[in-house]
Protein backbone atom coordinates (compact mmCIF):
# COMPACT_ATOMS: atom_id res chain seq x y z
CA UNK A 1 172.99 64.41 141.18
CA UNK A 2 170.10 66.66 141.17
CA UNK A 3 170.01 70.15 143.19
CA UNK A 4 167.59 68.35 145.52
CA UNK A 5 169.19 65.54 145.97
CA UNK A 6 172.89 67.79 146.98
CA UNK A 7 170.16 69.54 149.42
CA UNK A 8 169.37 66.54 151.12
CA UNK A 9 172.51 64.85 151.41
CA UNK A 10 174.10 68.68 152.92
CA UNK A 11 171.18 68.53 155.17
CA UNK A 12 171.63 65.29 156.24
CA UNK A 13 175.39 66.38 156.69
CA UNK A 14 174.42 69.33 158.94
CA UNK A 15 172.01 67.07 161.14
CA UNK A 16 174.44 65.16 161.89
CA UNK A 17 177.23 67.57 162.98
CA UNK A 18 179.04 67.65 159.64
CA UNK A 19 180.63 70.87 158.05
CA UNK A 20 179.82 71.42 154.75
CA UNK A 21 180.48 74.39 152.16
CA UNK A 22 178.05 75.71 149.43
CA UNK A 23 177.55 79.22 147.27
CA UNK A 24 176.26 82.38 148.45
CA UNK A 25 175.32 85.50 147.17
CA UNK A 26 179.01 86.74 146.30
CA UNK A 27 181.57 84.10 148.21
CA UNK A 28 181.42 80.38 149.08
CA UNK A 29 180.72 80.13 152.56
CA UNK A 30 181.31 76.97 154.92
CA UNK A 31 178.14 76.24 157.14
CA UNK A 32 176.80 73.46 160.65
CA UNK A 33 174.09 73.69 162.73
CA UNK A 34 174.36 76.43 164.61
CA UNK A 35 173.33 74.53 167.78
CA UNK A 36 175.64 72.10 167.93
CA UNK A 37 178.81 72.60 169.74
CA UNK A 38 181.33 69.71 168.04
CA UNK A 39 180.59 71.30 164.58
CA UNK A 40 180.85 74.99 165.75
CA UNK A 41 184.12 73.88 166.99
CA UNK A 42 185.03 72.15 164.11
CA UNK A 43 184.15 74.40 161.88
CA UNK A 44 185.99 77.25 163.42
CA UNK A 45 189.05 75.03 163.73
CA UNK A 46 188.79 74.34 160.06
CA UNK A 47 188.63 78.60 159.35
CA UNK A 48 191.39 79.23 162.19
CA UNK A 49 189.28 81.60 163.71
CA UNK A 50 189.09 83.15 166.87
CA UNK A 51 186.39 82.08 168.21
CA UNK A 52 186.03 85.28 169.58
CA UNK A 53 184.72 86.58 166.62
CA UNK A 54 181.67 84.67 165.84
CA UNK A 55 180.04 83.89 162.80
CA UNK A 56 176.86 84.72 160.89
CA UNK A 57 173.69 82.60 160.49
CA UNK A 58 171.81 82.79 157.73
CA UNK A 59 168.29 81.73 157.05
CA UNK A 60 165.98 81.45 153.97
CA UNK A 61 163.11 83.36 155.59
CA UNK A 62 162.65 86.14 158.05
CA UNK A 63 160.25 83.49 160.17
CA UNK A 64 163.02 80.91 160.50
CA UNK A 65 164.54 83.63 162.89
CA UNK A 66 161.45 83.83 165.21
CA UNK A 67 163.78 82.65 168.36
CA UNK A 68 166.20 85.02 167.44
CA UNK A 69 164.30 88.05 167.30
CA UNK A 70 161.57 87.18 170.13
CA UNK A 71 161.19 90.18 172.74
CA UNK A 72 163.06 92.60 170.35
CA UNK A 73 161.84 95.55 170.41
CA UNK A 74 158.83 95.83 167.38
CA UNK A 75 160.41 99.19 165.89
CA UNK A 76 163.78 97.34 165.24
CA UNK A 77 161.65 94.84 163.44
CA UNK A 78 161.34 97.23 159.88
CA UNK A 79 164.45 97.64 159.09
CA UNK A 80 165.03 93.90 158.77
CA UNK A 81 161.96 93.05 156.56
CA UNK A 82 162.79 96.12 154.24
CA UNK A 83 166.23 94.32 153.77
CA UNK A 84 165.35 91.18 153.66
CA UNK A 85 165.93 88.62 152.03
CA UNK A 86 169.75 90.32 149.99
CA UNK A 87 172.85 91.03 151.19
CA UNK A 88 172.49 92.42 154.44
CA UNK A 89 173.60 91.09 157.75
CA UNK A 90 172.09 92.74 160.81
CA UNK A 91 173.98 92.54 164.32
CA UNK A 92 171.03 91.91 166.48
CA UNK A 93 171.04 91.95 170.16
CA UNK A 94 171.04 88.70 171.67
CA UNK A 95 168.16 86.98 173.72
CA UNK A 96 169.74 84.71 174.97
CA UNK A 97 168.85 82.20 172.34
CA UNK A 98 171.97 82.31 170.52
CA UNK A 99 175.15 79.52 171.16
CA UNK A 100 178.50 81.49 172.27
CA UNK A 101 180.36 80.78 169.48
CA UNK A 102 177.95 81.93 167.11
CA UNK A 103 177.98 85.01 168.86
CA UNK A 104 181.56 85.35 169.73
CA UNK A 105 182.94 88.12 172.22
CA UNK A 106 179.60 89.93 171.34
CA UNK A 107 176.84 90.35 173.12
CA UNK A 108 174.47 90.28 169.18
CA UNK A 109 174.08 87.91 167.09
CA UNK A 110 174.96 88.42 163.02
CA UNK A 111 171.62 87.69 161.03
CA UNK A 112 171.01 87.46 157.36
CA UNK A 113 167.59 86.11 155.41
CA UNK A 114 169.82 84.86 151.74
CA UNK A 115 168.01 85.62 148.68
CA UNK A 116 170.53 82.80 147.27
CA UNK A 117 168.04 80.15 145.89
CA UNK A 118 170.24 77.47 146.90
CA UNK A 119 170.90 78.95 149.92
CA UNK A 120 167.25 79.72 150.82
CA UNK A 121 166.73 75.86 150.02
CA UNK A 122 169.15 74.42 152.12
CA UNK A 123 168.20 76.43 155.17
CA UNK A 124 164.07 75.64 154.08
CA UNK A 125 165.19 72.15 153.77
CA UNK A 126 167.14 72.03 157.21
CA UNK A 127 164.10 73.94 158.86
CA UNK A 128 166.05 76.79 159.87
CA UNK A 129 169.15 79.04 160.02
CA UNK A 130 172.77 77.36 159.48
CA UNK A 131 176.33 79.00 160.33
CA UNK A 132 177.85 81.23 157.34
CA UNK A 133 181.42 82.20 157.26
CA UNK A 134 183.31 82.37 154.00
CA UNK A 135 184.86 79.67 153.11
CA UNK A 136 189.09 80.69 153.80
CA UNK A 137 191.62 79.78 156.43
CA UNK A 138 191.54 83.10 158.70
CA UNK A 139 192.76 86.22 157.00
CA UNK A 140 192.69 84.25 153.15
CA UNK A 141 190.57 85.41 150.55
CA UNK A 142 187.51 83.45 150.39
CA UNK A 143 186.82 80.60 147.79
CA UNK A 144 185.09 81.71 144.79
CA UNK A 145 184.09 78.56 143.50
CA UNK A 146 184.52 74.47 144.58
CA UNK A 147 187.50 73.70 143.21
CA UNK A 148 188.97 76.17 145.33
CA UNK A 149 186.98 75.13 148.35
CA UNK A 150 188.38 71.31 147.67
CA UNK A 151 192.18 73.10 146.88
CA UNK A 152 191.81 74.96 150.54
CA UNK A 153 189.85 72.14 152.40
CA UNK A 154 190.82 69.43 151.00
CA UNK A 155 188.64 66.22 152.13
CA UNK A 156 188.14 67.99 155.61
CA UNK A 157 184.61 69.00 154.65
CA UNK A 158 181.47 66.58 155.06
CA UNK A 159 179.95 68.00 151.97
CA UNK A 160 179.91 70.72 149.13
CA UNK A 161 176.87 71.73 147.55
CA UNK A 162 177.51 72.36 144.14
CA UNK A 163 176.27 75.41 142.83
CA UNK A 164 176.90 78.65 141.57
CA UNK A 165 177.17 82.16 143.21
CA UNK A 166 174.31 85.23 143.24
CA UNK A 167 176.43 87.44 141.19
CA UNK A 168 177.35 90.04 144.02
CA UNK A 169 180.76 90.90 143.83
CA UNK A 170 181.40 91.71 148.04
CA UNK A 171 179.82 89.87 150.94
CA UNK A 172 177.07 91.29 152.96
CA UNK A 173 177.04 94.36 154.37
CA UNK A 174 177.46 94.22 158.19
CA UNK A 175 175.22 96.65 160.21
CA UNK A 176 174.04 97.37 164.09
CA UNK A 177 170.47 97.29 164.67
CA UNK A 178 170.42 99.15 167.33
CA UNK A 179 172.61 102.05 166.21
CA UNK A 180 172.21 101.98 162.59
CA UNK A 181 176.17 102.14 162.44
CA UNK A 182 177.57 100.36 159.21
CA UNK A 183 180.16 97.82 160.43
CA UNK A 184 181.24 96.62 157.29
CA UNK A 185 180.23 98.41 154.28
């Protein structure tokens, strides 16, 4: 099966509530539409994570988080497109447009543009950001490649896009917008 043709089947997948998991920059990550509530659930069920935490979304272009970032302030706007697209999540305050589970106990949302290729694709190919959380039952290390996805998930997962990870050896650094202070280095 061709790269595209994993692409469209996850995106079918995700438009249809599935979970699926696929490569990042330094971790496999598990990923739904981050609008709909049965695969948030689902998903989170899957992790065993506290919902209270939230997860990040992750998009393959700074434009795909237009609703996201509309009425932020236009200052807070630079530091995203200097970091963007890599491995940098921003905590951005929310505007409302964001579902609570994605967001958690929190009152921001965790936003990242992937410079993954696959990742970028997918998202491109969706037509906007999907859920990212690594793909591990809560406090696990993550999966590092698919067998290990399949060994932790077994056939509980819609789909796994095949592919390879972006060579970084942690995941994203986690910082506030607002205050500049590094969350997770």
């Amino acid at each position: 099966m061709s790269q595209a043709s994993r692409i469209a089947h996850a995106v079918d997948v995700l438009r249809r509530g599935g979970v699926i998991a696929y490569p990042t920059e330094a971790v496999w990550g598990l990923g739904c539409d981050p609008d709909n509530d049965a695969a948030l659930t689902r998903l989170l069920r899957l992790k065993q994570r506290d919902p209270v935490k939230g997860v990040i979304l992750i998009a393959g272009s700074i434009a795909q988080f237009a609703p996201w970032l509309e009425g932020l302030p236009l200052e807070l706007h630079a530091p995203l497109a200097a970091s963007w697209p890599g491995p940098n999540t921003w905590l951005v305050p929310d505007n409302g447009r964001s579902h609570g589970l994605v967001r958690g106990g929190h009152a921001s949302v965790a936003l990242r543009v992937s410079a993954h290729p696959l990742v970028s694709a997918l998202c491109d190919a969706f037509g906007g950001p999907i859920v990212s959380t690594s793909a591990n039952k809560a406090s696990e290390p993550p999966a590092m490649n698919a067998d290990q996805v399949r060994s932790i998930f077994g056939d509980e997962l819609d789909a796994i896009v095949e592919g390879e990870l972006g060579g970084l050896e942690r995941p994203s650094t986690i910082r506030d917008l607002v205050t500049g202070q590094l969350m997770r280095p």
